[in-house]
C-alpha atoms as a PDB file:
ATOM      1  CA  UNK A   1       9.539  13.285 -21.342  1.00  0.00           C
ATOM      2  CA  UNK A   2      12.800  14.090 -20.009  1.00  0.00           C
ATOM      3  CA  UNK A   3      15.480  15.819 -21.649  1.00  0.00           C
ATOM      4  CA  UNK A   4      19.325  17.062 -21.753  1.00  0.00           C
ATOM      5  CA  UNK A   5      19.489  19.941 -22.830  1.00  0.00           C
ATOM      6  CA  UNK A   6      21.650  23.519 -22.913  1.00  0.00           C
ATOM      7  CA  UNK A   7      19.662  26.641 -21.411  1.00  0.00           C
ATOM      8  CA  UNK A   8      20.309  29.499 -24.047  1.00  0.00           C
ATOM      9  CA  UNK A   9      21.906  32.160 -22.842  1.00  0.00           C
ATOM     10  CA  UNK A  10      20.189  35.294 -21.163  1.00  0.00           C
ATOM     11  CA  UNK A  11      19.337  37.160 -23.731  1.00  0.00           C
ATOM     12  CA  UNK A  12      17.941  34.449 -26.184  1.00  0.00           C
ATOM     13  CA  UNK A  13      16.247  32.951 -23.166  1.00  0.00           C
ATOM     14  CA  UNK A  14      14.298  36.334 -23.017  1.00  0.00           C
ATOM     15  CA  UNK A  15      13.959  36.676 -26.528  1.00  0.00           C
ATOM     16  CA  UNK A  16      12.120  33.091 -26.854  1.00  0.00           C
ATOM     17  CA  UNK A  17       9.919  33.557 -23.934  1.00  0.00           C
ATOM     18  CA  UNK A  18       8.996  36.706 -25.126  1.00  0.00           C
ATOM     19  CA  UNK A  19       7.703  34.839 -28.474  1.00  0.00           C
ATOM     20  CA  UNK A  20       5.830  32.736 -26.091  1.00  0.00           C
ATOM     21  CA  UNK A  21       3.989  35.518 -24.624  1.00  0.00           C
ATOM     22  CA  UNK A  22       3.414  36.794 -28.173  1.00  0.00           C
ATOM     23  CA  UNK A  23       1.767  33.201 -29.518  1.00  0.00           C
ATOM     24  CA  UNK A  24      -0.321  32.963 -26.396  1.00  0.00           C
ATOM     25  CA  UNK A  25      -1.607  36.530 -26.373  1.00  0.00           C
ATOM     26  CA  UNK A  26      -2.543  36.541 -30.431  1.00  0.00           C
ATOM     27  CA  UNK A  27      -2.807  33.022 -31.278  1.00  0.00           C
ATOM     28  CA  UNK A  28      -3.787  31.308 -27.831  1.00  0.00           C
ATOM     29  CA  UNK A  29      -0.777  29.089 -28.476  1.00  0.00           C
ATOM     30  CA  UNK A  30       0.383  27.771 -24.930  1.00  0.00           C
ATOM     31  CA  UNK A  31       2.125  24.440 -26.290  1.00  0.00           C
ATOM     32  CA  UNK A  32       5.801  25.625 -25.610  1.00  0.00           C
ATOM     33  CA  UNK A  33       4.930  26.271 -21.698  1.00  0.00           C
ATOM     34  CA  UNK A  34       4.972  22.566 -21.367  1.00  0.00           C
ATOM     35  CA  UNK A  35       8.928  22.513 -21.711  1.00  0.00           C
ATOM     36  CA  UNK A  36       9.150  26.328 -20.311  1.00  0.00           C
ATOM     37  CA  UNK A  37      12.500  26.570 -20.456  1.00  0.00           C
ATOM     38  CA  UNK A  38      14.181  28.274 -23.541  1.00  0.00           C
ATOM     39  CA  UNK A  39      16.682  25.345 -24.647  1.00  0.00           C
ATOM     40  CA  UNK A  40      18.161  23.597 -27.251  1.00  0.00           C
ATOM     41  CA  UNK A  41      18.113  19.235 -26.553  1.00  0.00           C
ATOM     42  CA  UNK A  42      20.497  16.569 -26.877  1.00  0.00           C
ATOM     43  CA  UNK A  43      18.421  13.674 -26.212  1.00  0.00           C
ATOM     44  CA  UNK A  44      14.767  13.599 -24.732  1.00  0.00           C
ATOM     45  CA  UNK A  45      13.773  10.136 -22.894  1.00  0.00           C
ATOM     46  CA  UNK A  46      10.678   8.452 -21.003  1.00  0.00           C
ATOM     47  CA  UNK A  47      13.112   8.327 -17.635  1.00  0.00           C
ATOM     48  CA  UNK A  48      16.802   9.226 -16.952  1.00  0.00           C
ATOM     49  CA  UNK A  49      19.444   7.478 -13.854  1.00  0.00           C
ATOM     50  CA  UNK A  50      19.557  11.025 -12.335  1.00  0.00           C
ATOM     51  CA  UNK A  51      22.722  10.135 -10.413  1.00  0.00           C
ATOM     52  CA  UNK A  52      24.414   9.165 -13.143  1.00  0.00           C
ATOM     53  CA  UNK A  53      23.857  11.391 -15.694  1.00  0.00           C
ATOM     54  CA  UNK A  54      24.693  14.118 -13.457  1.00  0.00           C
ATOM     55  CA  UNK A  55      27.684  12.731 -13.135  1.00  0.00           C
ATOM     56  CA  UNK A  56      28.118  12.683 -16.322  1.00  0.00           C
ATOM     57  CA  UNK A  57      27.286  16.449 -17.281  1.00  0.00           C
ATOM     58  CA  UNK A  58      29.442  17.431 -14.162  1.00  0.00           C
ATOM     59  CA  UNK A  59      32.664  15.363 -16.000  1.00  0.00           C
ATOM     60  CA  UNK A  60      31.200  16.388 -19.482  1.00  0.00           C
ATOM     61  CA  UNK A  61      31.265  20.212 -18.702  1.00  0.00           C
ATOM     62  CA  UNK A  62      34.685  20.917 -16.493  1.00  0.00           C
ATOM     63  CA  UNK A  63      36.758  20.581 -19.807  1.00  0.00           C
ATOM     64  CA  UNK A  64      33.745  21.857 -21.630  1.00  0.00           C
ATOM     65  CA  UNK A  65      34.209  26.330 -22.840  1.00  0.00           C
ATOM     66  CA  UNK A  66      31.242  28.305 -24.012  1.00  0.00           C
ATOM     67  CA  UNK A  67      30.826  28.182 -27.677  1.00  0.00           C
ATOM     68  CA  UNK A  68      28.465  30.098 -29.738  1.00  0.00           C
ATOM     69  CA  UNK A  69      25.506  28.559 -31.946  1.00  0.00           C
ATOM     70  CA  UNK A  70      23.690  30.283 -34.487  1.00  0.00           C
ATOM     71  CA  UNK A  71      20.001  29.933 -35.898  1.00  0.00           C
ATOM     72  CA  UNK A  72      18.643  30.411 -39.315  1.00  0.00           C
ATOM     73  CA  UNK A  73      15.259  31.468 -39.840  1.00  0.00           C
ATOM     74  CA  UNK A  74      11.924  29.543 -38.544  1.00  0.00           C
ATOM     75  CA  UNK A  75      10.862  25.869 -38.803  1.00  0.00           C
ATOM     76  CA  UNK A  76       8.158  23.394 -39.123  1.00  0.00           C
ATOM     77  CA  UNK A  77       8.034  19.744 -38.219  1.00  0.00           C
ATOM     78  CA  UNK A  78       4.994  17.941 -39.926  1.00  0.00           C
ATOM     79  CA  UNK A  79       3.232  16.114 -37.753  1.00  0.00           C
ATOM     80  CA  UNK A  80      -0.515  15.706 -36.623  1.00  0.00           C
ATOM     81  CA  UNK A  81       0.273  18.706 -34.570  1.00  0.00           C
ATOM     82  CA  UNK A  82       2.707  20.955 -35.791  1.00  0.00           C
ATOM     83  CA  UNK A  83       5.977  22.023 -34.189  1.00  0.00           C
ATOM     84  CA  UNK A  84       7.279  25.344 -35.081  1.00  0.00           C
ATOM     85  CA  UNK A  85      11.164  25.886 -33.885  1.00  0.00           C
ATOM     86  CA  UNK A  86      13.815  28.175 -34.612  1.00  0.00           C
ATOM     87  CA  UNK A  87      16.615  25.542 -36.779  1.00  0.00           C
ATOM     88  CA  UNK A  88      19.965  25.851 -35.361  1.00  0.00           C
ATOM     89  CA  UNK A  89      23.030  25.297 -37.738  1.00  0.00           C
ATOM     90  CA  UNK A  90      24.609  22.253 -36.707  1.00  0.00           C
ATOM     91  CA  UNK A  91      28.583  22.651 -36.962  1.00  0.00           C
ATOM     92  CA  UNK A  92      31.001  20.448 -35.995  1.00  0.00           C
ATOM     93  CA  UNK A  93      31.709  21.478 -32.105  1.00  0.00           C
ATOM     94  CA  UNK A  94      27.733  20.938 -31.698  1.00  0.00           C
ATOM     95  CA  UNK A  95      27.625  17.676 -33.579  1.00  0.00           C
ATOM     96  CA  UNK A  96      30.774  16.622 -31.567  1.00  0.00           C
ATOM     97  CA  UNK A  97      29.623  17.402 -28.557  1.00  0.00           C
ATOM     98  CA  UNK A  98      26.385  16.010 -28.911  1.00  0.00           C
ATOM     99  CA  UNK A  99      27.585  12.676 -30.026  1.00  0.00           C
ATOM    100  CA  UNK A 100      29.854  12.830 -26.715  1.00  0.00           C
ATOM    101  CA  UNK A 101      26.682  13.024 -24.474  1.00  0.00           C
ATOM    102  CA  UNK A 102      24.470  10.734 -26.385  1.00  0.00           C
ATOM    103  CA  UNK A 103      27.450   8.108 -26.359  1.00  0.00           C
ATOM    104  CA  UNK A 104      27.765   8.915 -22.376  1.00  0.00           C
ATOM    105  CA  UNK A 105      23.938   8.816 -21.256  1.00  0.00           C
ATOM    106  CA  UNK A 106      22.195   6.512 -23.760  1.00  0.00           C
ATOM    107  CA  UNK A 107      22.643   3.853 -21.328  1.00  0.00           C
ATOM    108  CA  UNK A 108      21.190   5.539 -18.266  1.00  0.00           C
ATOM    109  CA  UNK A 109      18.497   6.705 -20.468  1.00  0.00           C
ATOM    110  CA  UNK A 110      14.747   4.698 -20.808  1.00  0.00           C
ATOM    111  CA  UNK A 111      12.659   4.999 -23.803  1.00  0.00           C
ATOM    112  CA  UNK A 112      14.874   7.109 -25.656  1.00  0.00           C
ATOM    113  CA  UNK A 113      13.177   9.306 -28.637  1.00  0.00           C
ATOM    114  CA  UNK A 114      15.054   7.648 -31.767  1.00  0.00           C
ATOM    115  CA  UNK A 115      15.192  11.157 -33.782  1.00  0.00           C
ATOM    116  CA  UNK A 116      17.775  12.628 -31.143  1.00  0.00           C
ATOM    117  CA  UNK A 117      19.873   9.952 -32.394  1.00  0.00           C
ATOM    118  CA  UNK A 118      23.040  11.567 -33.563  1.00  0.00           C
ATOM    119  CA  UNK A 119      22.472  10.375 -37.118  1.00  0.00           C
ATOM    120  CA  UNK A 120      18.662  11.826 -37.058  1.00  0.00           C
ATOM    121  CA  UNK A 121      19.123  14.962 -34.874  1.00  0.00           C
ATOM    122  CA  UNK A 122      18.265  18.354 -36.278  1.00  0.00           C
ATOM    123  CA  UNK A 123      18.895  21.162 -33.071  1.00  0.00           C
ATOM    124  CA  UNK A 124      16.794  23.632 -32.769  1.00  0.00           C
ATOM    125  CA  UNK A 125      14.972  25.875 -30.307  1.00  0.00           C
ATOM    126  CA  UNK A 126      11.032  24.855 -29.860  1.00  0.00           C
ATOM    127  CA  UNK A 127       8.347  27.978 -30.264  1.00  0.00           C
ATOM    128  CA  UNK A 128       5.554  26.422 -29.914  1.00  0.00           C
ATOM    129  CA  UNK A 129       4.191  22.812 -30.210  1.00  0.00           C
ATOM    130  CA  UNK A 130       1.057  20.385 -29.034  1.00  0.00           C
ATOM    131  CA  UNK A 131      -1.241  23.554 -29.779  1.00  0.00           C
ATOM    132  CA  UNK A 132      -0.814  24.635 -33.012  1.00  0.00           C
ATOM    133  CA  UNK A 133      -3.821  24.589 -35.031  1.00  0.00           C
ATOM    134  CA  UNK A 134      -3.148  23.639 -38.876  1.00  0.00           C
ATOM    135  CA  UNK A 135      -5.370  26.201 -39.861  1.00  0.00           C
ATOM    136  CA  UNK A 136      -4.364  29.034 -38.065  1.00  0.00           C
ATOM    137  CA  UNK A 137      -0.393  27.679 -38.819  1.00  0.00           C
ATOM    138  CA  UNK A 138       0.210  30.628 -41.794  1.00  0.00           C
ATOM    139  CA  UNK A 139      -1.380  33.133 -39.740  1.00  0.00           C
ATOM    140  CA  UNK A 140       1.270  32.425 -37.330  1.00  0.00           C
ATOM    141  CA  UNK A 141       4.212  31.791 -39.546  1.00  0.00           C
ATOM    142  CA  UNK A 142       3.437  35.308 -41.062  1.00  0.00           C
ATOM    143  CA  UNK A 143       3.167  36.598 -38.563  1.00  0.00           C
ATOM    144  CA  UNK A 144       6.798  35.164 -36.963  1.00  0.00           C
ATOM    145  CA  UNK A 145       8.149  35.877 -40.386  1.00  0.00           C
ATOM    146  CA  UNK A 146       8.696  39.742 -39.443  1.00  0.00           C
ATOM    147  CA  UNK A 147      11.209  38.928 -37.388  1.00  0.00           C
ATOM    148  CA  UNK A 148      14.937  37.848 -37.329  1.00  0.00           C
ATOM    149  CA  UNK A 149      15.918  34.731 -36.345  1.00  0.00           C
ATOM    150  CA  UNK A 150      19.195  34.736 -37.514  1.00  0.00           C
ATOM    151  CA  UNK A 151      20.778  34.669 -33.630  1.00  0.00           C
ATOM    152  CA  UNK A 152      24.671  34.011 -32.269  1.00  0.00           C
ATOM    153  CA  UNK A 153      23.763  32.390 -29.442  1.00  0.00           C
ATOM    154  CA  UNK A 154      26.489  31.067 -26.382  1.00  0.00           C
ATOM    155  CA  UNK A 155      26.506  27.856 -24.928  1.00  0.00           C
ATOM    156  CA  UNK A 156      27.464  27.185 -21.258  1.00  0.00           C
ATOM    157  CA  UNK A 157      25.709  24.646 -19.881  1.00  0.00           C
ATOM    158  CA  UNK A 158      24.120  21.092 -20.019  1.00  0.00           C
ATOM    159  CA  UNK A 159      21.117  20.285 -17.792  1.00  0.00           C
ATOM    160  CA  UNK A 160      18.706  17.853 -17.497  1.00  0.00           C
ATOM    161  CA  UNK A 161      15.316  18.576 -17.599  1.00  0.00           C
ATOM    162  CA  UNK A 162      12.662  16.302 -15.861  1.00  0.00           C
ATOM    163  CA  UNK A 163       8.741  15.743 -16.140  1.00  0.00           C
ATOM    164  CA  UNK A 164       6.511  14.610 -14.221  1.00  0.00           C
ATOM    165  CA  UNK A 165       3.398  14.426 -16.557  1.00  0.00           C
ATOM    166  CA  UNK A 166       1.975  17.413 -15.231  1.00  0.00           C
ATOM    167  CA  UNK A 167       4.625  19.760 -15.570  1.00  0.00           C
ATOM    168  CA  UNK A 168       8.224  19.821 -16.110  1.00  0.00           C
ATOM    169  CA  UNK A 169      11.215  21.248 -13.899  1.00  0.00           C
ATOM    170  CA  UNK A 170      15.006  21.577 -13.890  1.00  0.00           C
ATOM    171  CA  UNK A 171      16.324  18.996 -12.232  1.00  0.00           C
ATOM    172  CA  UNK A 172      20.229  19.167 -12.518  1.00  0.00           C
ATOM    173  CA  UNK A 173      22.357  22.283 -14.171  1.00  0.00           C
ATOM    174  CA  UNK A 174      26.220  22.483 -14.802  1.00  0.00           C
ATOM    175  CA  UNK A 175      27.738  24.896 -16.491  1.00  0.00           C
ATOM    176  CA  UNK A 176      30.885  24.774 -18.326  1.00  0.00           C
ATOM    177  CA  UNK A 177      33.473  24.465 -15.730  1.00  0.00           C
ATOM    178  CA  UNK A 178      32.230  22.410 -13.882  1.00  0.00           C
ATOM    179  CA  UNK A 179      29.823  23.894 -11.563  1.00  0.00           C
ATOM    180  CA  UNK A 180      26.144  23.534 -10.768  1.00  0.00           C
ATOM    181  CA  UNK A 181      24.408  20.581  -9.462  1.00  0.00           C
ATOM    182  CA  UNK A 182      21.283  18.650  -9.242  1.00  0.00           C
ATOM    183  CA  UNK A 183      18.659  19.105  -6.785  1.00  0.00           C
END
């Protein structure tokens, strides 16, 4: 799947990909490396008009400024394989702002997943996913639980992340100003 996302910022970049390296070395949990960039998504797609949504970020994010988000605790969306994720608090700059960029891409978009819809979408930063085995789940939530997710996180950029079913790659970053580019 592809994706538009925000990188987090430095130091929350580091501090999730640290997390990854702690899943994988006690739990053998390697599900987040699929996406391996530390990021928070708008809306995730089988196929995206690269062209034109980088046009689109680049207009999006020249009158865009760096805001800050911030998370609250740890996660868990139900599924046959759990996802585990850090929840981010959705305020009203991130809601707007998302709503801007799903009502800008959704029509260069294919295959769109329906719970990024604006109505649906809950933000939040993926720990692990795909990998997760149910029983071995509260072994890793306790062990998660000793730490503090409760992060201020800044916002500068919107990218687009691509896949191409064997691994997954930045394909196009601006950050707020205006600058950046695809590849």
């Amino acid at each position: 799947m592809h994706g538009i996302v925000s990188l987090l910022d430095d130091e929350h970049y580091a501090l999730v990909e640290n997390i990854w390296v702690e899943l994988e070395e006690k739990f053998g949990v390697r599900g987040a490396y699929v996406t391996p960039f530390p990021h928070l998504s708008y809306q995730v797609g089988a196929g995206y008009n690269v062209e034109r949504v980088g046009d689109i970020l680049q207009e999006m994010t020249q009158d865009l400024l760096p805001f800050r988000i911030r998370t609250a605790g740890l996660g868990i969306f139900t599924l046959n394989h759990p996802v585990l994720y850090i929840p981010i608090v959705r305020s009203p700059e991130l809601s707007a702002l998302h709503q801007r960029l799903w009502d800008a891409a959704a029509k260069d978009a294919l295959g769109v997943v329906s719970y990024y819809q604006p109505e649906m979408w809950m933000p939040h930063i993926t720990l692990a996913h795909g990998d997760i085995d149910r029983d071995r789940l509260a072994e890793i939530v306790r062990a998660l639980s000793r730490s503090d997710f409760h992060w201020e996180a800044t916002i500068s950029n919107l990218s687009l992340i691509y896949d191409t079913g064997a691994k997954q790659g930045l394909l196009c970053r601006y950050n707020f100003g205006g600058e950046g580019g695809c590849r």
